[in-house]
Protein backbone atom coordinates (compact mmCIF):
# COMPACT_ATOMS: atom_id res chain seq x y z
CA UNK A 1 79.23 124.24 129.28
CA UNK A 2 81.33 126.12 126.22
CA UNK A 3 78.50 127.34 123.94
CA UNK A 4 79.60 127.70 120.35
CA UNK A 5 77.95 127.98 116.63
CA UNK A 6 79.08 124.57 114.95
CA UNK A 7 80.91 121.60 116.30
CA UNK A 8 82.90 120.49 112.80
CA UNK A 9 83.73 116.43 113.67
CA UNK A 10 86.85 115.36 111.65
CA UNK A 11 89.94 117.53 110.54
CA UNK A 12 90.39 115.64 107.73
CA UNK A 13 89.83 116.79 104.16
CA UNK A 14 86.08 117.63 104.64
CA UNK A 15 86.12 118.55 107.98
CA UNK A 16 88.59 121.40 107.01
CA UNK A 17 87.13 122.37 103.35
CA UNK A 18 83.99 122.47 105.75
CA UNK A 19 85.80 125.09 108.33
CA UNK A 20 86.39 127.31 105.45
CA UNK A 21 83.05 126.70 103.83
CA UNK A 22 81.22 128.07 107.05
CA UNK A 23 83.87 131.24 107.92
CA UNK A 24 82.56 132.68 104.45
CA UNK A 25 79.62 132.42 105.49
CA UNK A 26 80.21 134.21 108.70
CA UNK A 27 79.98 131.31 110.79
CA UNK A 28 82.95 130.31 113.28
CA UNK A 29 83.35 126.88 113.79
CA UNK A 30 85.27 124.67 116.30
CA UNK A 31 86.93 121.50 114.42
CA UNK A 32 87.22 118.73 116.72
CA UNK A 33 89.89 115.84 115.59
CA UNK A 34 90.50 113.05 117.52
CA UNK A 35 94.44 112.73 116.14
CA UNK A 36 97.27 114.70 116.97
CA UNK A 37 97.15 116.47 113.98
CA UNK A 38 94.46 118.01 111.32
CA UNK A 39 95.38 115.65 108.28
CA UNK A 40 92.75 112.89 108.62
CA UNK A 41 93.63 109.29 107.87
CA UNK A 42 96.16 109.86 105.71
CA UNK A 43 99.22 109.13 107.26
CA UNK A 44 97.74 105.38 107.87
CA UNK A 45 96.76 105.18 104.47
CA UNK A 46 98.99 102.51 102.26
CA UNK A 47 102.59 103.69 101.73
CA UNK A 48 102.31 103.77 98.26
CA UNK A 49 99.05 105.81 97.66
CA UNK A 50 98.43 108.07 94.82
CA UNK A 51 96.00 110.56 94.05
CA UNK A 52 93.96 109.24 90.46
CA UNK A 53 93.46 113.38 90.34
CA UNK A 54 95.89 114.94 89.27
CA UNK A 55 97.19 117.97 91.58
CA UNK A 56 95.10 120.75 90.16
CA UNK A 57 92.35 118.88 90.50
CA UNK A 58 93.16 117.96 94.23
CA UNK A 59 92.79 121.42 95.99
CA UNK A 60 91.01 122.44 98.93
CA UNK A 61 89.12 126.10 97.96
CA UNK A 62 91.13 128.83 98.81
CA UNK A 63 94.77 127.26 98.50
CA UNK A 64 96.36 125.49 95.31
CA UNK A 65 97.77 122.08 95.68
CA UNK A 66 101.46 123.23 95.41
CA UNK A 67 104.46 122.18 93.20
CA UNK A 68 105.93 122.62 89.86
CA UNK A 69 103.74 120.36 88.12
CA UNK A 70 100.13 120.93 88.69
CA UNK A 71 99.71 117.55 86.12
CA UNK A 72 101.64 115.29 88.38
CA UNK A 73 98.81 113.03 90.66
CA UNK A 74 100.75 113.46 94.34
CA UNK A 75 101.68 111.14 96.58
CA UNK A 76 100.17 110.10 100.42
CA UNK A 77 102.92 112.01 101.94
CA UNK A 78 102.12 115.07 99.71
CA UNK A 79 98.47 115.19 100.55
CA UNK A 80 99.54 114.93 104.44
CA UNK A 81 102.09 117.88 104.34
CA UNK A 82 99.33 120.29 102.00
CA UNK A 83 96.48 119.55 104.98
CA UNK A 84 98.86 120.10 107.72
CA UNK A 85 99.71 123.91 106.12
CA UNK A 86 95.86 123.89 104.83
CA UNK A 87 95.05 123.83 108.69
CA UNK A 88 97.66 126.42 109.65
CA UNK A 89 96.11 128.81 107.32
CA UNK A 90 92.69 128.38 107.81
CA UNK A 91 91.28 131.01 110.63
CA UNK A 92 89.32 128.06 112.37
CA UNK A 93 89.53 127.16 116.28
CA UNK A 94 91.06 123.83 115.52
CA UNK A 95 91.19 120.96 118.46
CA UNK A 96 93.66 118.54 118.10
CA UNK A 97 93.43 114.79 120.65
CA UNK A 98 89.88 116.08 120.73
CA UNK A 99 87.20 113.11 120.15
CA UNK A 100 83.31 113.73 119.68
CA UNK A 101 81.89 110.22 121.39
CA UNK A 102 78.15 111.30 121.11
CA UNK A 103 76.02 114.19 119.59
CA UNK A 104 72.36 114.46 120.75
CA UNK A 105 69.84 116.85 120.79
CA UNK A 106 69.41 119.09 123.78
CA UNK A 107 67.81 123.02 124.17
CA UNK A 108 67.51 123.63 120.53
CA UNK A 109 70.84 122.75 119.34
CA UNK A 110 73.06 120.04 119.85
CA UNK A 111 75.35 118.57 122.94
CA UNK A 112 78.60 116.91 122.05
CA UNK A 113 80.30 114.84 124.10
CA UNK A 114 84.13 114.57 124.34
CA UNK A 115 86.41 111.18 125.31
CA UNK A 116 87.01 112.74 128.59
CA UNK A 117 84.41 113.95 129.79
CA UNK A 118 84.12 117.44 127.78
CA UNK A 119 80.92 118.52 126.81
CA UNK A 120 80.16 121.40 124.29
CA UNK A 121 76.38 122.92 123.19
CA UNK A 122 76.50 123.36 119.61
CA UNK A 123 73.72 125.11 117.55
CA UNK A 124 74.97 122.66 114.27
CA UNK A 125 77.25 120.20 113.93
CA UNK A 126 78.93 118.89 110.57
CA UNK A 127 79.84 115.27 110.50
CA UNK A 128 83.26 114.85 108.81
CA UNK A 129 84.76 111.80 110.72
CA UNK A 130 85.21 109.56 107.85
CA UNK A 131 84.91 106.06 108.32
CA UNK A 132 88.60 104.77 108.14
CA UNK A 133 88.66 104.98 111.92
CA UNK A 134 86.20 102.13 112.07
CA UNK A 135 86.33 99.93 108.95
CA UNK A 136 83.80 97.59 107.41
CA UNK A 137 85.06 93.96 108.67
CA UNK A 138 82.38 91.36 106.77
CA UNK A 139 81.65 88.15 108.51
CA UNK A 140 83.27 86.09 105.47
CA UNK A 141 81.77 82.29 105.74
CA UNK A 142 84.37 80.41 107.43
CA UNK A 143 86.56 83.08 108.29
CA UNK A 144 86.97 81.65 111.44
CA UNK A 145 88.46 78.38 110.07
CA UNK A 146 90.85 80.16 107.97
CA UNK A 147 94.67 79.75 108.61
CA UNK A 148 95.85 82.78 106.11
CA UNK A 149 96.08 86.21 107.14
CA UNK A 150 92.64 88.28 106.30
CA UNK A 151 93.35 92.01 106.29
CA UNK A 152 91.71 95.67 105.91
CA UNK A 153 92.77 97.77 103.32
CA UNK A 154 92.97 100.39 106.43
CA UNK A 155 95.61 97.86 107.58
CA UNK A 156 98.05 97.52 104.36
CA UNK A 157 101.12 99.27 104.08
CA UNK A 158 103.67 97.54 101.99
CA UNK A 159 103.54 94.22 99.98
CA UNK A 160 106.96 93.14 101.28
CA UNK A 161 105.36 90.88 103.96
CA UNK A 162 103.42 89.18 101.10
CA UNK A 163 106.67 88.36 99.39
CA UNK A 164 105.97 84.83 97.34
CA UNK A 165 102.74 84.17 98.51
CA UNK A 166 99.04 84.27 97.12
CA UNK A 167 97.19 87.08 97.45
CA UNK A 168 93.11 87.72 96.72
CA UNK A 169 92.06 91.56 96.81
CA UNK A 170 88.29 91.93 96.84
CA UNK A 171 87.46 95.09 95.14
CA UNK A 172 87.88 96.79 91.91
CA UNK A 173 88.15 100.79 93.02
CA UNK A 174 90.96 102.57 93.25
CA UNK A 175 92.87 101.61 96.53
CA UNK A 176 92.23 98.25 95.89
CA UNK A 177 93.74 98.00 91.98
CA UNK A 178 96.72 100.30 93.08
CA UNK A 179 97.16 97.93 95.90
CA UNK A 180 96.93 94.75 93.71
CA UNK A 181 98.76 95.92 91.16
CA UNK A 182 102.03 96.07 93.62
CA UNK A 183 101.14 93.44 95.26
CA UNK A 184 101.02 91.49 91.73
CA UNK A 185 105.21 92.38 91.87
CA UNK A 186 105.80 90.12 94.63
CA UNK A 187 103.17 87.68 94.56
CA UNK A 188 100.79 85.89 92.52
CA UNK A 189 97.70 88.17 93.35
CA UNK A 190 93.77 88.01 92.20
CA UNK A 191 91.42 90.81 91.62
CA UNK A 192 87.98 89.75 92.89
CA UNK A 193 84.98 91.75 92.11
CA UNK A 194 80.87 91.29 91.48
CA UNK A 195 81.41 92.17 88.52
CA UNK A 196 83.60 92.18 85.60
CA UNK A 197 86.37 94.81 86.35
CA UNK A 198 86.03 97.28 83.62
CA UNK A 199 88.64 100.30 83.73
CA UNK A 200 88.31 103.74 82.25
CA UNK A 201 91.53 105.66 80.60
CA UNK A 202 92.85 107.78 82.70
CA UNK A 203 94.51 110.08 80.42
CA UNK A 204 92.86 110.70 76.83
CA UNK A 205 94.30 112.81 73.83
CA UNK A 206 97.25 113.93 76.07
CA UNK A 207 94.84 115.20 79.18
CA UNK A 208 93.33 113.58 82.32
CA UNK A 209 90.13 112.75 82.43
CA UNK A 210 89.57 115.27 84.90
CA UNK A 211 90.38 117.96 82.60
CA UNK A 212 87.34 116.83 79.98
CA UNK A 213 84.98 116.44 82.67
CA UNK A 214 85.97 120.56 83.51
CA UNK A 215 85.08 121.06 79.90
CA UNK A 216 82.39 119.52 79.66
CA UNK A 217 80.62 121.04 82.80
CA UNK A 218 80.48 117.36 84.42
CA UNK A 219 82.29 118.78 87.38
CA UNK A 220 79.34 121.16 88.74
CA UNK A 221 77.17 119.56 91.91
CA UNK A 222 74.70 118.73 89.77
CA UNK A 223 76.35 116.32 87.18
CA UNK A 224 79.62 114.98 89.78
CA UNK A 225 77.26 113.17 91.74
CA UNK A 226 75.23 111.50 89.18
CA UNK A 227 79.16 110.87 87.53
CA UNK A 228 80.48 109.64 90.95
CA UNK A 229 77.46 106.92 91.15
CA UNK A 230 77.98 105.47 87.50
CA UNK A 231 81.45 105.52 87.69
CA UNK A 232 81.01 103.30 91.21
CA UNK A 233 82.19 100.40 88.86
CA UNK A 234 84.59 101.54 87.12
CA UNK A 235 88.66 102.09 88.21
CA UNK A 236 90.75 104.52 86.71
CA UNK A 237 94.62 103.55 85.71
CA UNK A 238 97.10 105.52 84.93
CA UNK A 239 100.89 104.79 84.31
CA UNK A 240 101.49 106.42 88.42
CA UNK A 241 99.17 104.44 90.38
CA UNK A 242 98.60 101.06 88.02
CA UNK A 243 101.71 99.78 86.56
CA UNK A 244 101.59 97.46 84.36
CA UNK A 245 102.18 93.74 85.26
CA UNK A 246 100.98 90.84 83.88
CA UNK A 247 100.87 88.76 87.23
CA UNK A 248 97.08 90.16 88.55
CA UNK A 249 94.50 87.93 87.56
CA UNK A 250 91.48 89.78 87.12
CA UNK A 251 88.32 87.55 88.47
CA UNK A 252 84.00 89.24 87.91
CA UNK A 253 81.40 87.87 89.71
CA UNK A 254 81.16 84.90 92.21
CA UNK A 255 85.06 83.06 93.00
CA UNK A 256 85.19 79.70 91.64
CA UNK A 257 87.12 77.04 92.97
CA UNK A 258 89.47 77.25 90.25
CA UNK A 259 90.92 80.86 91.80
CA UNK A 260 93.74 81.63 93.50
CA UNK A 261 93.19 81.56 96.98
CA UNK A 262 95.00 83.18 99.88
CA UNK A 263 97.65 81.10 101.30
């Protein structure tokens, strides 16, 4: 069995920010990625996805998010082309069509097993799969009885097959306001939340808001993660990923049976 330091699972974002995290520390790693290519989910993400960080705020250490405009907030296809030459650059043993199916503990370290039959004995092992390889499917109340289509966010690309109809996203973060928002072009489409949706300017006095959280020190471990947790209801909008359009209904709390539903 192939003995090596640490088994890195996912070459996605985290998996490869993890790769280079570990090399300066003197530690090789092996990144395992069960797709054909070290960019993550991204090229199955929504065609229209765009960053809500702008593209100096959307580097990997070690290598600038390129292009003429570092203000600009990129595009899906951008992100998938920077991790592609991320991973070319990075001095990492990178495994491409190579899935982990179980870890477990074995001999002090850890034994990973590969689709296939592959096994590898790991002395750590960073989890970086993600979890858009296996969404969260709810078992909505009558579900079963319902004769619209009921869909993923993992499974939208375009509104164009929505053309004319009525649409209900559940959700108020990001993905799911961009993707309401063009839906709202094509058909009459609800925003459903727990709450009311409340969303926070994107861009104050000229600058992103990612530029006065830098300032302001909100950007160090400490103070992102209690930031990422209140901001958990809030959305960002800026004039790139939330056009305006006065066709999305915005619905907080509980749907009544006055809202649009799915047809």
């Amino acid at each position: 069995m192939e003995q090596i330091d640490v088994a890195v699972i996912g070459g996605g974002q985290s998996g490869l920010a993890a790769a280079y995290a570990l090399r300066g520390q003197g530690l090789p790693s092996v990144v395992l990625e069960a797709s054909e290519r070290a960019v993550g989910s991204w090229p199955r993400y929504y065609d229209s996805l765009t960053l809500f960080s702008p593209a100096r705020y959307s580097s990997l250490p070690g290598m600038p998010f390129p292009g003429e405009d570092p203000d600009r907030y990129p595009r899906r296809d951008e992100v998938v082309a920077y991790l592609a030459a991320y991973a070319a650059r990075l001095d990492a043993d990178i495994r491409t069509g190579c899935r982990a199916t179980r870890v477990r503990r074995a001999d002090g370290g850890f034994e990973v097993e590969l689709a296939g039959g592959g096994r590898l004995m790991a002395r750590a092992v960073v989890a970086a799969s993600g979890t858009f390889g296996r969404p969260h499917r709810p078992a909505l109340p009558g579900l079963e009885g319902f004769t619209g289509s009921a869909l993923h966010a993992a499974d939208y690309r375009s509104p164009h097959p929505f053309t004319g109809r009525r649409i209900i996203v559940v959700g108020a973060w990001n993905s799911a306001v961009q993707i309401a928002a063009e839906l709202a072009h094509v058909a009459r489409t609800t925003l459903a939340s727990r709450g009311p949706v409340r969303f926070m300017r994107q861009r104050i006095l000229g600058r992103d808001l990612h530029f006065w959280l830098a300032r302001g020190g909100l950007t160090r471990p400490r103070w992102a993660a209690s930031f990422a947790l209140h901001r958990r209801s809030w959305s960002s909008m800026t004039a790139a990923t939330v056009p305006r359009s006065p066709s999305v209904r915005r619905s907080g709390g509980r749907c009544s049976p006055g809202s649009t539903a799915p047809r």
